[in-house]
N, C-alpha and C. Protein backbone atom coordinates (compact mmCIF):
# COMPACT_ATOMS: atom_id res chain seq x y z
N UNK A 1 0.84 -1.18 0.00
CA UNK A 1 0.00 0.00 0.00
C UNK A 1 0.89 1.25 0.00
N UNK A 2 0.65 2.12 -0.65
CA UNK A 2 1.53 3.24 -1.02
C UNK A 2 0.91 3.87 0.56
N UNK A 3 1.88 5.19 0.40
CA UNK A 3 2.44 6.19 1.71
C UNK A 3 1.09 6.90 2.12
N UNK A 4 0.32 7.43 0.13
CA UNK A 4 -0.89 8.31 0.57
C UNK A 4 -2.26 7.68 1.21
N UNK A 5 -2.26 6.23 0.68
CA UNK A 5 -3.25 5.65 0.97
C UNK A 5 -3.36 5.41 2.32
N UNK A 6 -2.07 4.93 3.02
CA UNK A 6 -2.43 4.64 4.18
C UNK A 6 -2.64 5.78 5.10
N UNK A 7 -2.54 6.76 4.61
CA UNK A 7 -2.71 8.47 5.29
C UNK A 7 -4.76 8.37 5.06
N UNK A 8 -4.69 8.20 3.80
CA UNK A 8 -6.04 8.73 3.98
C UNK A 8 -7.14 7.45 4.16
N UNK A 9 -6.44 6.04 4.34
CA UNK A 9 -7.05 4.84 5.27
C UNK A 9 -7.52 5.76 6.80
N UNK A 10 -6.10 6.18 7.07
CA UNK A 10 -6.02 6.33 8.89
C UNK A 10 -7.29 7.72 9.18
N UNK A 11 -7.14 8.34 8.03
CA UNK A 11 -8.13 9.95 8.16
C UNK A 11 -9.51 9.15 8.39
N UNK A 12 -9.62 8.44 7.50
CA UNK A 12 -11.33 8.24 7.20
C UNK A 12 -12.07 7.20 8.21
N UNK A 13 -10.89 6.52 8.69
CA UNK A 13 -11.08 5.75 9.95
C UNK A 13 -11.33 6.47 11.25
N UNK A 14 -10.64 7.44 11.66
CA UNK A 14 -10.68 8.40 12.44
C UNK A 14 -10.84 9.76 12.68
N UNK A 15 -11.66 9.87 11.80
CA UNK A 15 -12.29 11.34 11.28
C UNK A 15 -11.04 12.87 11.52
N UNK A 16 -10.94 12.66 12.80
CA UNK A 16 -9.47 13.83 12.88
C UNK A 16 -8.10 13.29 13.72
N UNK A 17 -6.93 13.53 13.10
CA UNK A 17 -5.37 13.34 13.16
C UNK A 17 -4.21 14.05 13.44
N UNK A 18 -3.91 14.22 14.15
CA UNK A 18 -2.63 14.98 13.88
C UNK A 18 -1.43 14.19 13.57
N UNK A 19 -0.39 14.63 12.68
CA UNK A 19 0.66 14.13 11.82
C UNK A 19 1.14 12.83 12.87
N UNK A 20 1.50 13.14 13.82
CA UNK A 20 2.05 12.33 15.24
C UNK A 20 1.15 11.12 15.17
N UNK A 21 0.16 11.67 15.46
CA UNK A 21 -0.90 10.42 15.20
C UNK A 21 -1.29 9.74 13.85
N UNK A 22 -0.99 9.74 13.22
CA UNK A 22 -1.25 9.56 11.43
C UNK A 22 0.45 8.70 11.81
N UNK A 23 1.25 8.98 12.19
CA UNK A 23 2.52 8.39 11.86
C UNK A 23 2.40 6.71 13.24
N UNK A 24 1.89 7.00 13.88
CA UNK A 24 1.63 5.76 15.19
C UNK A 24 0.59 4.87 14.40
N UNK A 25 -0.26 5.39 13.71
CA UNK A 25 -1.16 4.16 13.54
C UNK A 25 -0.70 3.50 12.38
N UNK A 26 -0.33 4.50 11.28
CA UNK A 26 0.35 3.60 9.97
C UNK A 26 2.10 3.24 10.07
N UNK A 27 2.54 3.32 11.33
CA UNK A 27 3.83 2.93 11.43
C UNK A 27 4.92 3.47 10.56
N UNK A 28 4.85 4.56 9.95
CA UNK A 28 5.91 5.50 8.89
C UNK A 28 6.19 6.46 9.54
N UNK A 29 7.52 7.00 9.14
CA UNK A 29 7.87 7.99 10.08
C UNK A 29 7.00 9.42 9.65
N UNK A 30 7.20 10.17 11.15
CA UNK A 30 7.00 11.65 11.23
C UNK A 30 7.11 12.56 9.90
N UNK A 31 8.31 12.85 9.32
CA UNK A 31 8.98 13.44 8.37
C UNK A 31 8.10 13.12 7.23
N UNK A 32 8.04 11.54 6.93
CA UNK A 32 7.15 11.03 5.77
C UNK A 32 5.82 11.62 5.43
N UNK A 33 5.29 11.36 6.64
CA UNK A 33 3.31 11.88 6.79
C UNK A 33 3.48 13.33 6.69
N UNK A 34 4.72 14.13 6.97
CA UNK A 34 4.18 15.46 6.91
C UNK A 34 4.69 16.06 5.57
N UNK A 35 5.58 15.18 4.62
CA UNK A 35 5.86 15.70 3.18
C UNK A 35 4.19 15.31 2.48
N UNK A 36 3.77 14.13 2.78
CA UNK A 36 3.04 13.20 2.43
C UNK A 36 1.73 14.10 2.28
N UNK A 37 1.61 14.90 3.84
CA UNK A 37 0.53 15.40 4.38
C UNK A 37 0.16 16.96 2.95
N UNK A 38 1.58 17.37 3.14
CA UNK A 38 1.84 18.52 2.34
C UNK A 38 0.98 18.41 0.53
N UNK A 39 1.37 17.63 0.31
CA UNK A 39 0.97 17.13 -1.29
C UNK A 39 -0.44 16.74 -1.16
N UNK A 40 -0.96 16.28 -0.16
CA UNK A 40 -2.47 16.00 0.08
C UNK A 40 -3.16 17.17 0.24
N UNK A 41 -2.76 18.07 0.88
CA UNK A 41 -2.99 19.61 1.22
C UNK A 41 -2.71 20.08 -0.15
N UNK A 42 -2.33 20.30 -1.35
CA UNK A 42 -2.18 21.03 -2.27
C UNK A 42 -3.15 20.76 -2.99
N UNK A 43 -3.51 19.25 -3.38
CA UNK A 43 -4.27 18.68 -4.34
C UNK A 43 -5.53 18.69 -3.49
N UNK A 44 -5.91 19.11 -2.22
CA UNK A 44 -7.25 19.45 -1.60
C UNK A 44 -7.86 17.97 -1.38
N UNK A 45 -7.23 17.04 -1.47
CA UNK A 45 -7.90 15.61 -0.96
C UNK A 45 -7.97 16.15 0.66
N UNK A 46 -7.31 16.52 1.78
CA UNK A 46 -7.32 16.78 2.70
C UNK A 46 -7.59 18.26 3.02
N UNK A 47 -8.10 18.37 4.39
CA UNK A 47 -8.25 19.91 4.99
C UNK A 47 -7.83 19.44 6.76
N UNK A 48 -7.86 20.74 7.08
CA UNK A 48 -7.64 20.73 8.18
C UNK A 48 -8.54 21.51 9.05
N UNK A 49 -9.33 21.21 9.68
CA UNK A 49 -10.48 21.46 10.61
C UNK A 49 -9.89 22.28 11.49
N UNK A 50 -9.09 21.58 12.04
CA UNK A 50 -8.13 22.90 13.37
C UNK A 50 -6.94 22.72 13.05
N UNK A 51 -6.21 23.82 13.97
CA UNK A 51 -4.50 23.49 14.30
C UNK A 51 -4.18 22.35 14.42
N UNK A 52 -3.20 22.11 13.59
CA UNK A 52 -2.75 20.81 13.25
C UNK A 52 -3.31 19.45 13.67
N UNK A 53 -4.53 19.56 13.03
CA UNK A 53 -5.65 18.36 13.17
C UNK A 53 -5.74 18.59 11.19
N UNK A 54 -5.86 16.90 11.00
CA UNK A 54 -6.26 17.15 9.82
C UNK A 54 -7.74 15.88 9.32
N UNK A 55 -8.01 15.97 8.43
CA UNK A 55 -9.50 15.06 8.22
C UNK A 55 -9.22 15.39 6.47
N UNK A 56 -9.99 14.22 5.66
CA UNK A 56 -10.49 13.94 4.45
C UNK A 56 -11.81 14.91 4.26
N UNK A 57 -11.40 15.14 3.11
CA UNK A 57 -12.67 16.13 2.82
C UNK A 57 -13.88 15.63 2.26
């Protein structure tokens, strides 16, 4: 399973995330989920509800 999928497995499972938490449940590092997070945030698959909480749109 690629890097994004399991980002937006863990979102839709758990409605809101922060990177820390997105990196504990899919076991990839910190650094990864938040380049990862970044490119999801551009292409608008993701938003972020609050400070560094993020959710599937």
């Amino acid at each position: 399973m690629e890097i994004r999928d399991s980002i937006i497995k863990a979102l839709k499972e758990n409605s809101e995330l922060k990177a820390s938490e997105i990196a504990s449940i899919t076991g990839l590092d910190k650094k990864v989920i938040d380049k990862e997070i970044a490119k999801l945030k551009k292409e608008e698959i993701i938003t972020s509800p609050k400070r560094c909480y993020w959710s599937v749109k």
